[in-house]
C-alpha atoms as a PDB file:
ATOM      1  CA  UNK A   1      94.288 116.270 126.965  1.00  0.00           C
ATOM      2  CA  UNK A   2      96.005 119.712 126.291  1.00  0.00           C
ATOM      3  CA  UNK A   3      93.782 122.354 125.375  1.00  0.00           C
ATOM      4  CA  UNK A   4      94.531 122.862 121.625  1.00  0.00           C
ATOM      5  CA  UNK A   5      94.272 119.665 121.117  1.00  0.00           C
ATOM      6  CA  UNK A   6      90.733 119.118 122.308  1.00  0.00           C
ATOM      7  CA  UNK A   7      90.130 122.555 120.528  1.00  0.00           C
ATOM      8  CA  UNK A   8      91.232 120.873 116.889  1.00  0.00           C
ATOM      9  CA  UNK A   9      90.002 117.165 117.672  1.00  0.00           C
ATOM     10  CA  UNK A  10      86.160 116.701 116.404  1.00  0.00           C
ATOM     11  CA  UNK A  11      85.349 112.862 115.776  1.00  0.00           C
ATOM     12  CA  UNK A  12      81.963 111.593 115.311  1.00  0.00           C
ATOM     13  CA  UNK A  13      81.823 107.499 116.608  1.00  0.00           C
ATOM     14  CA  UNK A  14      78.459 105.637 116.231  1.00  0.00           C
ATOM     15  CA  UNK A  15      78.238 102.476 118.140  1.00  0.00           C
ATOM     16  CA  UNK A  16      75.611 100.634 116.615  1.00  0.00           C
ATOM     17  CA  UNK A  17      73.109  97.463 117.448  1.00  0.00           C
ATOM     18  CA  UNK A  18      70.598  96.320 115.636  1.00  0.00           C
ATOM     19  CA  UNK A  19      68.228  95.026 117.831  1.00  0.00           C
ATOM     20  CA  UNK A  20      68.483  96.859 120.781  1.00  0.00           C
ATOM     21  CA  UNK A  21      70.196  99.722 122.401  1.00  0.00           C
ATOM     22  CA  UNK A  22      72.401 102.396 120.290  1.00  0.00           C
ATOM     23  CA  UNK A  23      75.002 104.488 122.081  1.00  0.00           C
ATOM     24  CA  UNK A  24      76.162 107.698 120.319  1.00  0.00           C
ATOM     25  CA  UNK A  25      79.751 109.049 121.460  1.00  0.00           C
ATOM     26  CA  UNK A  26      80.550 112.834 120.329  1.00  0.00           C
ATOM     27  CA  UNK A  27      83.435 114.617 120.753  1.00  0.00           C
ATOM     28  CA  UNK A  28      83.859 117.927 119.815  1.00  0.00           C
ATOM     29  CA  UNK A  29      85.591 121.429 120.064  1.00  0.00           C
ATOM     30  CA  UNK A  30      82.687 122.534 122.091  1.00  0.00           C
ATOM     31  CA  UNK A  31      82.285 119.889 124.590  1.00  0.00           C
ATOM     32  CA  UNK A  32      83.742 117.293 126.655  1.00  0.00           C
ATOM     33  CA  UNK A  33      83.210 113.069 126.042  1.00  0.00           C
ATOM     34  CA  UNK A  34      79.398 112.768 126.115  1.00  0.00           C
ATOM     35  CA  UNK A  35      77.535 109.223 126.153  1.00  0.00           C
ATOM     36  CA  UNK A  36      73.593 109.618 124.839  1.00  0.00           C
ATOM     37  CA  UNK A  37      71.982 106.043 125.192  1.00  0.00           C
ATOM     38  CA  UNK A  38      68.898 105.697 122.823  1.00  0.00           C
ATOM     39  CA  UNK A  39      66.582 102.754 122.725  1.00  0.00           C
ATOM     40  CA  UNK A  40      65.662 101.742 119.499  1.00  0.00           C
ATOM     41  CA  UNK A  41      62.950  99.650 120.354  1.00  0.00           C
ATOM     42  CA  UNK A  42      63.303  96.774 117.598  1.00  0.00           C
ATOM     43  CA  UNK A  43      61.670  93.281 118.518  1.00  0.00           C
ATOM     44  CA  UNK A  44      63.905  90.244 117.530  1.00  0.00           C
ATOM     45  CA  UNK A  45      60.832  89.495 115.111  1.00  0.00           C
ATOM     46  CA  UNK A  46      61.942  92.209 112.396  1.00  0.00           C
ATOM     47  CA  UNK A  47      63.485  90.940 109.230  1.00  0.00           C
ATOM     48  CA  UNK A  48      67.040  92.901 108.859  1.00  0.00           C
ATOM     49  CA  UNK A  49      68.681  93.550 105.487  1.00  0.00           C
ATOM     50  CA  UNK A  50      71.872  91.982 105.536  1.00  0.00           C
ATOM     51  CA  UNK A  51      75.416  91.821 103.013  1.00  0.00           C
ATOM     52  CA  UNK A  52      76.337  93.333 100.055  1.00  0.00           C
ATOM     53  CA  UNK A  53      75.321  93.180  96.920  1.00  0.00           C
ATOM     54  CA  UNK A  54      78.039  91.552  94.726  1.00  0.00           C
ATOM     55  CA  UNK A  55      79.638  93.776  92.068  1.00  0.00           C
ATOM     56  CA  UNK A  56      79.539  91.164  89.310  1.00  0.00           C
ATOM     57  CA  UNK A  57      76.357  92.280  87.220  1.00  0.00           C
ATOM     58  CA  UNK A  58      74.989  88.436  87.160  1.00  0.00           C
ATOM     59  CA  UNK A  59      75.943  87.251  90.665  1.00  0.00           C
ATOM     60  CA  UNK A  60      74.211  90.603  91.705  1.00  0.00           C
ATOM     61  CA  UNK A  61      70.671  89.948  89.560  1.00  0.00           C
ATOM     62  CA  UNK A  62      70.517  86.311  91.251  1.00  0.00           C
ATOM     63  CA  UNK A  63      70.884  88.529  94.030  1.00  0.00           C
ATOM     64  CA  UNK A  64      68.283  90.961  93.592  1.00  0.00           C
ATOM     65  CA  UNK A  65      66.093  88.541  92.740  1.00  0.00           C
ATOM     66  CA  UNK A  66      66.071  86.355  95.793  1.00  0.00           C
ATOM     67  CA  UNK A  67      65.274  89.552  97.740  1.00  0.00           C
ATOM     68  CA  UNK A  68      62.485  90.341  95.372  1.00  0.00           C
ATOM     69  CA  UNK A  69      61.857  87.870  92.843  1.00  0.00           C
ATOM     70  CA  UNK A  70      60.284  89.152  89.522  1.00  0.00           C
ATOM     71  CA  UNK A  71      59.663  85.540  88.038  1.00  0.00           C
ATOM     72  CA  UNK A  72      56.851  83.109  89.751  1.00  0.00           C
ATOM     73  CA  UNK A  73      57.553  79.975  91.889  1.00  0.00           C
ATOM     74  CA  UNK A  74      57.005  77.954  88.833  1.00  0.00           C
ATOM     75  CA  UNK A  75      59.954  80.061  87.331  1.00  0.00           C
ATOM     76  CA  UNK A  76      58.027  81.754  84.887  1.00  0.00           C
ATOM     77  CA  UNK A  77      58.969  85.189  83.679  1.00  0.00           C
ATOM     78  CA  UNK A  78      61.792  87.166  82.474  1.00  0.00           C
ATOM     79  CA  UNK A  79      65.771  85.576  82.763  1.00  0.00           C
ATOM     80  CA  UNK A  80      67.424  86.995  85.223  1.00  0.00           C
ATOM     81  CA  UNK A  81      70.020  89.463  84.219  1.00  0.00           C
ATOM     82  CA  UNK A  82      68.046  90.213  81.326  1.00  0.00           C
ATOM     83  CA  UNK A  83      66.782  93.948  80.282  1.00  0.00           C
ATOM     84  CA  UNK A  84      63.555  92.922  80.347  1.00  0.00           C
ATOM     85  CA  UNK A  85      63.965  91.880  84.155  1.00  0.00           C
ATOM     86  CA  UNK A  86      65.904  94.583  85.314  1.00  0.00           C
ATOM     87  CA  UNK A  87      62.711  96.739  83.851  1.00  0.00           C
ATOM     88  CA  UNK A  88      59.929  95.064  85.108  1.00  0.00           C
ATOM     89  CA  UNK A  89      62.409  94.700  88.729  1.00  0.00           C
ATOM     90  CA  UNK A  90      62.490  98.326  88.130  1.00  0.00           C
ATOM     91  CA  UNK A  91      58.536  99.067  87.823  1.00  0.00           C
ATOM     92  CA  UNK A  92      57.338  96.613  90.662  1.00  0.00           C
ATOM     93  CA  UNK A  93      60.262  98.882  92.852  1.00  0.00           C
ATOM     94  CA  UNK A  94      59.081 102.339  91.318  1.00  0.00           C
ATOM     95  CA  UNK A  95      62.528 102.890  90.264  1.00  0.00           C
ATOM     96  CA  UNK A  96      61.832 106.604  89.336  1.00  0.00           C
ATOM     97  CA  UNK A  97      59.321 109.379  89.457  1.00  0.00           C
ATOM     98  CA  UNK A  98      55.326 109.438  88.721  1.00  0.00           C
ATOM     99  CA  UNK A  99      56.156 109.410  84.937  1.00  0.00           C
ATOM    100  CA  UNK A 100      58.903 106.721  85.106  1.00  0.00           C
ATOM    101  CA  UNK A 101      61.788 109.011  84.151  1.00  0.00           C
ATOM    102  CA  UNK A 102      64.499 107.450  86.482  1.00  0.00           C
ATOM    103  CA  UNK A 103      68.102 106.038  86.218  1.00  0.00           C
ATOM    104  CA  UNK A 104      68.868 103.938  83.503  1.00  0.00           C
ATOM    105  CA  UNK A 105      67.778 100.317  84.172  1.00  0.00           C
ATOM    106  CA  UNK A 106      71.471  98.857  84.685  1.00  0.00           C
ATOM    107  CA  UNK A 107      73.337 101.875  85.437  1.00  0.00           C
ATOM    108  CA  UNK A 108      75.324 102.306  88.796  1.00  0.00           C
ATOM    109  CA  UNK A 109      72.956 104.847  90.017  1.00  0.00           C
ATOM    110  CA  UNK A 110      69.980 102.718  89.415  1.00  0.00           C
ATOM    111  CA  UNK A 111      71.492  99.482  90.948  1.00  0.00           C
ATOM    112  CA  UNK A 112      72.107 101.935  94.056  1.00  0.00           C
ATOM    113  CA  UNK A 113      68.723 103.005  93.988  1.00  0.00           C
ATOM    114  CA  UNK A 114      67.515  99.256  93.868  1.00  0.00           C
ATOM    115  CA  UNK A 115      69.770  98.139  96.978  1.00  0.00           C
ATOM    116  CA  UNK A 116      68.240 101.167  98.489  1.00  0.00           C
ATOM    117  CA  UNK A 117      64.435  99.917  97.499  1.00  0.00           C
ATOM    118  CA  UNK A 118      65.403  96.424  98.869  1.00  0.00           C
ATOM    119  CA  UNK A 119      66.582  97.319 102.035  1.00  0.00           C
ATOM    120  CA  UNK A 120      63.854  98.964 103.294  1.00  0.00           C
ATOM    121  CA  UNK A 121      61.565  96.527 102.163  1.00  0.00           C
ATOM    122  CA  UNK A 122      63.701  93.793 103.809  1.00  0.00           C
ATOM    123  CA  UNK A 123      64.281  95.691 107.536  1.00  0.00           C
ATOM    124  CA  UNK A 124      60.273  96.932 107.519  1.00  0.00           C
ATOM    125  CA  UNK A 125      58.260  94.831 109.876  1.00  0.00           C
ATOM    126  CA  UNK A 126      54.723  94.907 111.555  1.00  0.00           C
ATOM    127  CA  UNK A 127      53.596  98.471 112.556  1.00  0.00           C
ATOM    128  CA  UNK A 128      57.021 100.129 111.842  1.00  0.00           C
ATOM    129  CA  UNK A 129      57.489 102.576 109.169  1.00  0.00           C
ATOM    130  CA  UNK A 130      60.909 104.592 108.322  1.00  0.00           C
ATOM    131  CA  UNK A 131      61.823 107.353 107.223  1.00  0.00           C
ATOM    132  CA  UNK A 132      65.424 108.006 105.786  1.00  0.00           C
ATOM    133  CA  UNK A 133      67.556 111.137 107.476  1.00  0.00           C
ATOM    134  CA  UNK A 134      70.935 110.426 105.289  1.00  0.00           C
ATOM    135  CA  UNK A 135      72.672 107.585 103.653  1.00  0.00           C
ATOM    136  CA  UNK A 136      75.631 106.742 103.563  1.00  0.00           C
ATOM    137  CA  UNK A 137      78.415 104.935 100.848  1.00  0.00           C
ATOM    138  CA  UNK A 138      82.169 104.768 101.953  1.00  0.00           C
ATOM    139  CA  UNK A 139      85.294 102.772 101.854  1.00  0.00           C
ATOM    140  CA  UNK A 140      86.324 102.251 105.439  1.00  0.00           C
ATOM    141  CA  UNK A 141      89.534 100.691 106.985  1.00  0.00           C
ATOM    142  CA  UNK A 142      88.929  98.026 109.757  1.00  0.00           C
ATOM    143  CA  UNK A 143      90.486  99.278 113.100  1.00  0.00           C
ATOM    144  CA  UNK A 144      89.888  95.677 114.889  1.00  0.00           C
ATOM    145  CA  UNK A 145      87.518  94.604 117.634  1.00  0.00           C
ATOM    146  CA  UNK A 146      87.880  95.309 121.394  1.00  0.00           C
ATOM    147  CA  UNK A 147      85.682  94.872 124.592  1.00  0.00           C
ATOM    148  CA  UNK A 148      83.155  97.457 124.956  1.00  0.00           C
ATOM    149  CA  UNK A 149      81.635  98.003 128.314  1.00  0.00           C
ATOM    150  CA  UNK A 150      78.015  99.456 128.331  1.00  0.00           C
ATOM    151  CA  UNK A 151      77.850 102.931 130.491  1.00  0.00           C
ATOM    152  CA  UNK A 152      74.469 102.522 131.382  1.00  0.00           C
ATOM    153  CA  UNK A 153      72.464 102.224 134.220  1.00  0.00           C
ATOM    154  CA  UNK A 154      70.126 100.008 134.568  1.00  0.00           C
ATOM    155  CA  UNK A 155      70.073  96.823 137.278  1.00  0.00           C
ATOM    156  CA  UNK A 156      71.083  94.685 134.190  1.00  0.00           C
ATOM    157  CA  UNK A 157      73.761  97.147 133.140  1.00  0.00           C
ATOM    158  CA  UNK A 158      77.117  96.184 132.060  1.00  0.00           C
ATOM    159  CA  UNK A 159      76.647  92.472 132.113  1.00  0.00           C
ATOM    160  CA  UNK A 160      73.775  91.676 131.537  1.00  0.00           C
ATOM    161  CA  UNK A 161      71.895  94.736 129.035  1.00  0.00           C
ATOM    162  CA  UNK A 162      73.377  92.973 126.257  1.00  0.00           C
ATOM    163  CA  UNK A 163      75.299  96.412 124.848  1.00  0.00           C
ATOM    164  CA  UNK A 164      78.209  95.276 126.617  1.00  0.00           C
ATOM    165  CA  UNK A 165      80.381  92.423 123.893  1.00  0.00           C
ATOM    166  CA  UNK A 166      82.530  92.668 120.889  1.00  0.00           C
ATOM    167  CA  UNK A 167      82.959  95.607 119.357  1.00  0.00           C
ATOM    168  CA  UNK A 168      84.161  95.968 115.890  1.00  0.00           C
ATOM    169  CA  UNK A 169      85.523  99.581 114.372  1.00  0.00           C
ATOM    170  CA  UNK A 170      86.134 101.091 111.403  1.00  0.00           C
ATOM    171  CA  UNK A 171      87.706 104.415 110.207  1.00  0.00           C
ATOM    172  CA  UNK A 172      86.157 106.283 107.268  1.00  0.00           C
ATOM    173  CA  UNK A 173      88.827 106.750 104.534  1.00  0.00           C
ATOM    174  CA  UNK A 174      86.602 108.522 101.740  1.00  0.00           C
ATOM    175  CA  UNK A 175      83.048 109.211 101.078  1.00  0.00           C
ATOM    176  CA  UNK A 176      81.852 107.237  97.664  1.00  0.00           C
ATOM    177  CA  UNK A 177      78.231 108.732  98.242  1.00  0.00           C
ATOM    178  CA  UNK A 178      76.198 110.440 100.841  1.00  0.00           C
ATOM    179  CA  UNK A 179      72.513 111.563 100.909  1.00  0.00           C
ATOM    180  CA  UNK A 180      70.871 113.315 103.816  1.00  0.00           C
ATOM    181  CA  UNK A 181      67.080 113.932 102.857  1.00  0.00           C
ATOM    182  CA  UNK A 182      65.872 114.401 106.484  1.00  0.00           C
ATOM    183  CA  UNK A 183      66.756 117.768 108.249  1.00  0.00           C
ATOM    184  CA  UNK A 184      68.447 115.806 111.605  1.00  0.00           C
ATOM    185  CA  UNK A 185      70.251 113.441 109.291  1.00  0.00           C
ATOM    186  CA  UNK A 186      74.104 112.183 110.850  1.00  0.00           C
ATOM    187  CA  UNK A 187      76.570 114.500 108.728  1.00  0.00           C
ATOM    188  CA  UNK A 188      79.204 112.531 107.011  1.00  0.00           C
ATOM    189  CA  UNK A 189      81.458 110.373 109.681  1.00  0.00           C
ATOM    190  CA  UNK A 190      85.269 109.982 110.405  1.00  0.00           C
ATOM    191  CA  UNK A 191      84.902 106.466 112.267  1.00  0.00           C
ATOM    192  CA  UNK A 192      81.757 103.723 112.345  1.00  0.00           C
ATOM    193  CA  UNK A 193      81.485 101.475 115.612  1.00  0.00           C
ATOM    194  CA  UNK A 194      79.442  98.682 115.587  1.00  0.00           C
ATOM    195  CA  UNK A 195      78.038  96.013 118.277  1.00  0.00           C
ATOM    196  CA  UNK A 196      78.740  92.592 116.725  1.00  0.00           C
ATOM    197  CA  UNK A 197      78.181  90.706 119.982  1.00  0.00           C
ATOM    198  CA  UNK A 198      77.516  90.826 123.407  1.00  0.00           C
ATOM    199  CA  UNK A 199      79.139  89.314 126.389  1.00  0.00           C
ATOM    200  CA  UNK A 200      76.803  86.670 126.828  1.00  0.00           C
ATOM    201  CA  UNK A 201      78.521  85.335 122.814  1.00  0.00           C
ATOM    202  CA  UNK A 202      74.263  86.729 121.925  1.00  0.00           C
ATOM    203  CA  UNK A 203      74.674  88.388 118.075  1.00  0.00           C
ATOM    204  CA  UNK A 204      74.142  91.978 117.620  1.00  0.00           C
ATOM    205  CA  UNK A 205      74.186  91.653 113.930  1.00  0.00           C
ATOM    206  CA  UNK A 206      72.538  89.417 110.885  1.00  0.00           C
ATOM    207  CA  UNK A 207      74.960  86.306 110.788  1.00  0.00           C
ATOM    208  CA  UNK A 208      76.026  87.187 107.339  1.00  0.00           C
ATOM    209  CA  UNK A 209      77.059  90.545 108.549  1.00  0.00           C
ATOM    210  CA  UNK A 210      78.858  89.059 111.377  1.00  0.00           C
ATOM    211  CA  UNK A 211      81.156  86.618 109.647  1.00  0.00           C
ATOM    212  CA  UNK A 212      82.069  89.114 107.182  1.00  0.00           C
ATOM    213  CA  UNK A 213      83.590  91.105 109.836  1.00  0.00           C
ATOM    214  CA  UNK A 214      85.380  88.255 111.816  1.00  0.00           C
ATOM    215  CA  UNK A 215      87.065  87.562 108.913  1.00  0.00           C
ATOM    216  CA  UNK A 216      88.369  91.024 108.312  1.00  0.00           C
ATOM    217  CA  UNK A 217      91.853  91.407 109.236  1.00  0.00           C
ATOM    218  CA  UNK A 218      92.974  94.863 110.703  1.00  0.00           C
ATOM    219  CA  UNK A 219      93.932  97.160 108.337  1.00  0.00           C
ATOM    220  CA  UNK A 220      91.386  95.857 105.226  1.00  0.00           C
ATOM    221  CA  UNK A 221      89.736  98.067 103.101  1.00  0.00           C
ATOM    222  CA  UNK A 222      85.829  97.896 103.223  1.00  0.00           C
ATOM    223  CA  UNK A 223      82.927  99.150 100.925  1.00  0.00           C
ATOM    224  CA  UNK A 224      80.807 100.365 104.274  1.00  0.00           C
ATOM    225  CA  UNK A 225      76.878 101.401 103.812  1.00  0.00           C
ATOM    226  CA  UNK A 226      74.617 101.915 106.229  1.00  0.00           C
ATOM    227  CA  UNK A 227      71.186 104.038 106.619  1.00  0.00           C
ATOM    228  CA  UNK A 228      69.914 106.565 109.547  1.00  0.00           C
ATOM    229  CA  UNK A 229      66.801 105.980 109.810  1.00  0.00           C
ATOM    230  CA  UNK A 230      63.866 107.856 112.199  1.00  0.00           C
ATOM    231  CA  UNK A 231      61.454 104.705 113.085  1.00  0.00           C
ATOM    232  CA  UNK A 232      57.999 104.671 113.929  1.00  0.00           C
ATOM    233  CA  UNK A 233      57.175 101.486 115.659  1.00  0.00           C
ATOM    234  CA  UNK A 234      54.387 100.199 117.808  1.00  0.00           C
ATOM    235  CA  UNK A 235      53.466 103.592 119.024  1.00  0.00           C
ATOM    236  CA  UNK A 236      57.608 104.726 119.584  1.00  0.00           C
ATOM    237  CA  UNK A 237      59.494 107.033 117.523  1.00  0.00           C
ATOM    238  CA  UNK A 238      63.611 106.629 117.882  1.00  0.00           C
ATOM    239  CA  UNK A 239      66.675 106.865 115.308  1.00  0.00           C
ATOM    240  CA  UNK A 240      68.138 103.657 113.752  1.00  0.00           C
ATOM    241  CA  UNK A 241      71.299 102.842 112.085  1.00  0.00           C
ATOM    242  CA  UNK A 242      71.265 100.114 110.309  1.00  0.00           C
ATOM    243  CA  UNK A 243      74.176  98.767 108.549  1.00  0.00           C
ATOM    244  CA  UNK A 244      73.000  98.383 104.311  1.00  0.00           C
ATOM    245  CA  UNK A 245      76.361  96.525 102.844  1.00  0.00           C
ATOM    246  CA  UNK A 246      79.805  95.788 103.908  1.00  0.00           C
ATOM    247  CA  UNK A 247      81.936  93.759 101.355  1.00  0.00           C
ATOM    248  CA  UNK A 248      86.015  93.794 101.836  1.00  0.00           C
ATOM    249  CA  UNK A 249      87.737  95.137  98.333  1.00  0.00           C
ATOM    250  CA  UNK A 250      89.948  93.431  97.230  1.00  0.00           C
ATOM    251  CA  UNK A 251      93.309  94.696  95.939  1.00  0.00           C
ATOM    252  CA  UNK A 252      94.110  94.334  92.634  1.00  0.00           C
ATOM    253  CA  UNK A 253      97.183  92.764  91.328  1.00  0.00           C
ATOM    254  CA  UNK A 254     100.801  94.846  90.577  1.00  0.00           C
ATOM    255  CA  UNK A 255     101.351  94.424  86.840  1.00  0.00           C
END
């Protein structure tokens, strides 16, 4: 690669699994192609948030509310939709400060704060605890999937580590949103690689996740989210990125 080149040429790409091991590719201005491997430590038991939350305000309570349900099993309570629900959905998630001054039950920002609140009640499990570093909300472009061969090595390492498989990618066309709270957060990214299966046809991502991307064509706009996370579980500390919505957007008709 010609000098200038590499001098002007700073990409970020995550490569991302779920359940197992994350590899994090940088290039830079201020250093050649380097390969960190990070275990994440995650045991197939863990419940993982998975899809995006529809956009429709209706198809999007039914939605909340399977993922936390304010009404009883006898289907007492609330309807769903309702501003009564979205306020008690609201307390039982402490959707706000100590006082309850928060978004607007309803509003964009507090149906962002829910999906938030729901994810990382849906991807905690036994003994792990998480802390977020930064969030982030974009509209990505689908760059297709290739074969991605795991660098590591360990005995079982390419073929049989399970990092090795389908990769999918996607490149970052605009931030919509992006929060880091934790000082060693992942500043805002140009492309988003992620592990959707590995050689052995084993899935690297929730099933809902997965199909959504198989049926992307390449090219197709995306609403991307996902989380970095710091993890504490069963004694282990390590970074996780987990993947909070993808939905394709769909183009809207020429008048």
């Amino acid at each position: 690669m010609p000098a200038a080149t590499h001098q002007t040429m700073k990409t970020t790409t995550i490569v991302l699994s779920l359940a197992s091991t994350l590899i994090l590719t940088v290039f830079s201005s201020a250093a050649n192609e380097s390969i960190f491997r990070i275990s994440s430590g995650v045991s197939t038991g863990v419940k993982t948030f998975v899809n995006a939350a529809p956009e429709d305000w209706k198809a999007w309570a039914e939605w909340a509310e399977k993922l936390h349900p304010v009404t009883d099993d006898q289907g007492h309570g609330p309807d769903i939709g309702s501003d009564e629900w979205a306020n008690a959905l609201s307390k039982q998630l402490k959707i706000g400060d100590a006082v309850g001054k928060g978004p607007k039950a309803g509003s964009n920002e507090w149906r962002k704060s829910v999906e938030m609140k729901l994810m990382q009640k849906n991807n905690s499990g036994p003994k792990k605890d998480r802390e977020l570093l930064s969030f982030h909300d974009t509209e990505a472009s689908f760059m297709g999937l290739s074969d991605h061969q795991c660098m590591g090595r360990t005995s079982l390492c390419p073929d049989r580590c399970g990092e090795s498989g389908k990769l999918a990618t996607f490149k970052i066309v605009k931030y919509l949103d992006y929060k880091k709270p934790g000082e060693y957060g992942d500043p805002k990214q140009e492309n988003f690689m992620v592990l959707i299966e590995d050689n052995m046809k084993h899935p690297k991502v929730p099933e809902a996740t997965r199909e959504v991307i198989l049926a992307l064509n390449p090219g197709e706009l995306v609403h991307l989210q996902w989380n970095h996370d710091y993890v504490t579980h069963d004694g282990s500390k390590f970074p996780e990125r987990l993947i909070v919505a993808i939905t394709p957007i769909k183009k809207k008709p020429v008048e």
